[in-house]
Protein backbone atom coordinates (compact mmCIF):
# COMPACT_ATOMS: atom_id res chain seq x y z
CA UNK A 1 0.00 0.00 0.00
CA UNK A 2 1.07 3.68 -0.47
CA UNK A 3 1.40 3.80 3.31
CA UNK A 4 4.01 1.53 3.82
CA UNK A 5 5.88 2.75 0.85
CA UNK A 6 6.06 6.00 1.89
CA UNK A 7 9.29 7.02 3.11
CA UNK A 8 12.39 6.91 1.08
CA UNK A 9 13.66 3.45 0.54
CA UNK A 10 17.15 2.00 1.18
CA UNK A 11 18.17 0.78 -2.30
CA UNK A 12 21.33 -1.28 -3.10
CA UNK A 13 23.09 -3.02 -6.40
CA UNK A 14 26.02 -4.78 -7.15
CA UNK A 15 29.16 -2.19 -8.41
CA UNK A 16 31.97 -2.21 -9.75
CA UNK A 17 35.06 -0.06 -8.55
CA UNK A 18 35.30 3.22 -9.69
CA UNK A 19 31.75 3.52 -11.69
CA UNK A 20 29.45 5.54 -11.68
CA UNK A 21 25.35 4.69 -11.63
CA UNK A 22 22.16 6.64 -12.43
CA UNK A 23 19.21 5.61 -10.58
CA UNK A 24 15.65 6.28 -11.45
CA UNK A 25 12.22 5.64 -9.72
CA UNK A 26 8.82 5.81 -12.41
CA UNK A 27 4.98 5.15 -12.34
CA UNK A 28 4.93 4.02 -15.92
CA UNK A 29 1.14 3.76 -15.13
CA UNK A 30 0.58 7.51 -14.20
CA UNK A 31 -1.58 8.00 -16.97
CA UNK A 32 -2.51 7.38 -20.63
CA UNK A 33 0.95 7.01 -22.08
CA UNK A 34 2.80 9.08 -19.14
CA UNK A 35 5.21 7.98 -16.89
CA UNK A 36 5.47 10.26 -13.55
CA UNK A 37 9.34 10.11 -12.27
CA UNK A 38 8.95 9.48 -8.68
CA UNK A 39 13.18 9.56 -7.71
CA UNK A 40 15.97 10.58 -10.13
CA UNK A 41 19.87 10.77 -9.11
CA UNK A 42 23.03 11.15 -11.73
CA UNK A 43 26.33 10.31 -10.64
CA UNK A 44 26.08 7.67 -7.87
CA UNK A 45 29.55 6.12 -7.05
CA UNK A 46 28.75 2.60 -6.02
CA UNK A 47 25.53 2.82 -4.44
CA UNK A 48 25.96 5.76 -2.59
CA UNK A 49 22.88 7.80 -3.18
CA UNK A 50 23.06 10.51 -0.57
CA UNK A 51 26.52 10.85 -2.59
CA UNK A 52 24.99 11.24 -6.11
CA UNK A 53 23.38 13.97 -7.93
CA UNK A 54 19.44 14.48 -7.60
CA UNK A 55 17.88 15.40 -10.33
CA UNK A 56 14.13 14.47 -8.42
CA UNK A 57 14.47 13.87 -4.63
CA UNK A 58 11.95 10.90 -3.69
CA UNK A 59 8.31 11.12 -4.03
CA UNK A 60 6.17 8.32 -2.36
CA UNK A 61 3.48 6.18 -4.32
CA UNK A 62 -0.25 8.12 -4.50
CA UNK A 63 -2.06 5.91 -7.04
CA UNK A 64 -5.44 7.40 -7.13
CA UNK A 65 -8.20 4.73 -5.41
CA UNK A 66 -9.91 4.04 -8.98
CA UNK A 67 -7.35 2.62 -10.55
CA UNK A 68 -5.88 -0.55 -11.01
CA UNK A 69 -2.39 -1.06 -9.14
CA UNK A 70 0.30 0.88 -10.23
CA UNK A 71 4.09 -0.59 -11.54
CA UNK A 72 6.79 1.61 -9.64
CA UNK A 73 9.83 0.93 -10.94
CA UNK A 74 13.36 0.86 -9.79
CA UNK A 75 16.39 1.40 -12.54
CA UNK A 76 19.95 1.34 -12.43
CA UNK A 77 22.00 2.14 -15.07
CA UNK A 78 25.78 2.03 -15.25
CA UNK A 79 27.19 5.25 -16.77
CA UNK A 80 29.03 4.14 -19.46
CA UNK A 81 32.05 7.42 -18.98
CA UNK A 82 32.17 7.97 -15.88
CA UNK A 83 30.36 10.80 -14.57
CA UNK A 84 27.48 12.06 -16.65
CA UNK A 85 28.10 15.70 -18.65
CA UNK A 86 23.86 16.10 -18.56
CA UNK A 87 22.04 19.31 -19.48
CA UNK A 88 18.97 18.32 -17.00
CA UNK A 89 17.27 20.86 -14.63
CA UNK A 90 16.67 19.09 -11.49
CA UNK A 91 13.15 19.43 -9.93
CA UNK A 92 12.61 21.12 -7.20
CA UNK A 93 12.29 19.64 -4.01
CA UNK A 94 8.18 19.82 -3.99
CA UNK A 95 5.78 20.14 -6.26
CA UNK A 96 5.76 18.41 -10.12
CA UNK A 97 7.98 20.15 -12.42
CA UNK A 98 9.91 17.86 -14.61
CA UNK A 99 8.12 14.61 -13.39
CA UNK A 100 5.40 14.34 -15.46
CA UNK A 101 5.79 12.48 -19.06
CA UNK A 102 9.33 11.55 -17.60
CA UNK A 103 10.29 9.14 -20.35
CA UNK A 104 12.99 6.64 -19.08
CA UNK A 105 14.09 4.82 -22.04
CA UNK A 106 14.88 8.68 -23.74
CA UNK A 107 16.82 9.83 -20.88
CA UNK A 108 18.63 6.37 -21.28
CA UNK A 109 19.16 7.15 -25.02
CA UNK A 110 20.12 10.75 -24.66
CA UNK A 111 22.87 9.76 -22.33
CA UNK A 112 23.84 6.00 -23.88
CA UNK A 113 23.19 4.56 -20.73
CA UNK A 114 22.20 1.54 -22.50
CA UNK A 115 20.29 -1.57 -21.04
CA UNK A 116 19.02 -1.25 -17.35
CA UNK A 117 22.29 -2.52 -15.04
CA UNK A 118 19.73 -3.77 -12.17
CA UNK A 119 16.08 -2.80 -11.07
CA UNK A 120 13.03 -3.89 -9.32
CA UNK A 121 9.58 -3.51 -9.25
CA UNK A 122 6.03 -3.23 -6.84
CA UNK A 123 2.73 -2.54 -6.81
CA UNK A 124 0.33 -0.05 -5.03
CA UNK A 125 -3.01 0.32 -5.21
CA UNK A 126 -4.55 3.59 -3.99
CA UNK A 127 -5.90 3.91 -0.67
CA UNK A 128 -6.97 6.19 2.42
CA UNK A 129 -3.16 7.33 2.99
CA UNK A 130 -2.66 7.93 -1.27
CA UNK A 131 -5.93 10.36 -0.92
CA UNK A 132 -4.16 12.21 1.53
CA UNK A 133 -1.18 12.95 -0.44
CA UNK A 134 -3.43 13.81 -3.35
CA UNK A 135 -5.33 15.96 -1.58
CA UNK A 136 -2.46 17.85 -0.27
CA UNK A 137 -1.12 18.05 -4.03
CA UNK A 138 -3.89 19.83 -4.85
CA UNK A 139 -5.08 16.93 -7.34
CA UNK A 140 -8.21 14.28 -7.64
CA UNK A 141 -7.90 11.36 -4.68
């Protein structure tokens, strides 16, 4: 349930010395042909998050009660040169700019980040504690 996914994760993946990782979080089922980035960071050596670049700081999982269970998504991608010369604007800390129509697989192609280098998957369905959230985003429970 969104309620007991909704405090930042502890996420982990193999590594390999001296690379560098970009991790993304998506809702590929935000909407009709949207994903919604939920959690974005560049430049991760090893799996050091708090020790990364964040391009989207973590946003819990607010399905809205109608619909079916939503896919969130956990990717890892190893940077292919190191650290990655990017020409994103990172979102601010609240609020939706730059999460909306996130589209993984372009970012992934912009960047030749290639295939995925680990990831993981759940589901939430939307419930009392996702109409909360909603509600205090200002959108439809």
């Amino acid at each position: 349930t969104p309620l007991s996914v909704k405090d930042e994760p502890t996420v982990q993946w193999p590594t390999e010395e001296g690379a560098y990782y970009t991790f993304i979080m998506t809702d590929p089922d935000a909407g009709a042909r949207a994903e919604f980035k939920h959690w974005h960071v560049v430049d991760i050596p090893g799996n050091d998050l708090s020790a990364g670049e964040t391009l989207a700081h973590f946003m819990g999982s607010a399905p809205p009660a109608a619909d079916a269970p939503h896919r969130y998504v956990f990717l890892v991608y190893k940077q292919p040169s190191g650290r990655l010369n990017h020409s994103e604007t990172p979102s601010p800390k609240e609020g939706f700019d730059g999460r909306p129509y996130f589209k993984v697989r372009e970012f992934a192609k912009k960047y030749n980040l290639g295939e995925p280098y680990a990831g993981n998957i759940y589901l939430a369905k939307g419930d009392a504690h996702s109409a909360q959230i909603r509600a205090g985003w200002g959108i439809p429970a």
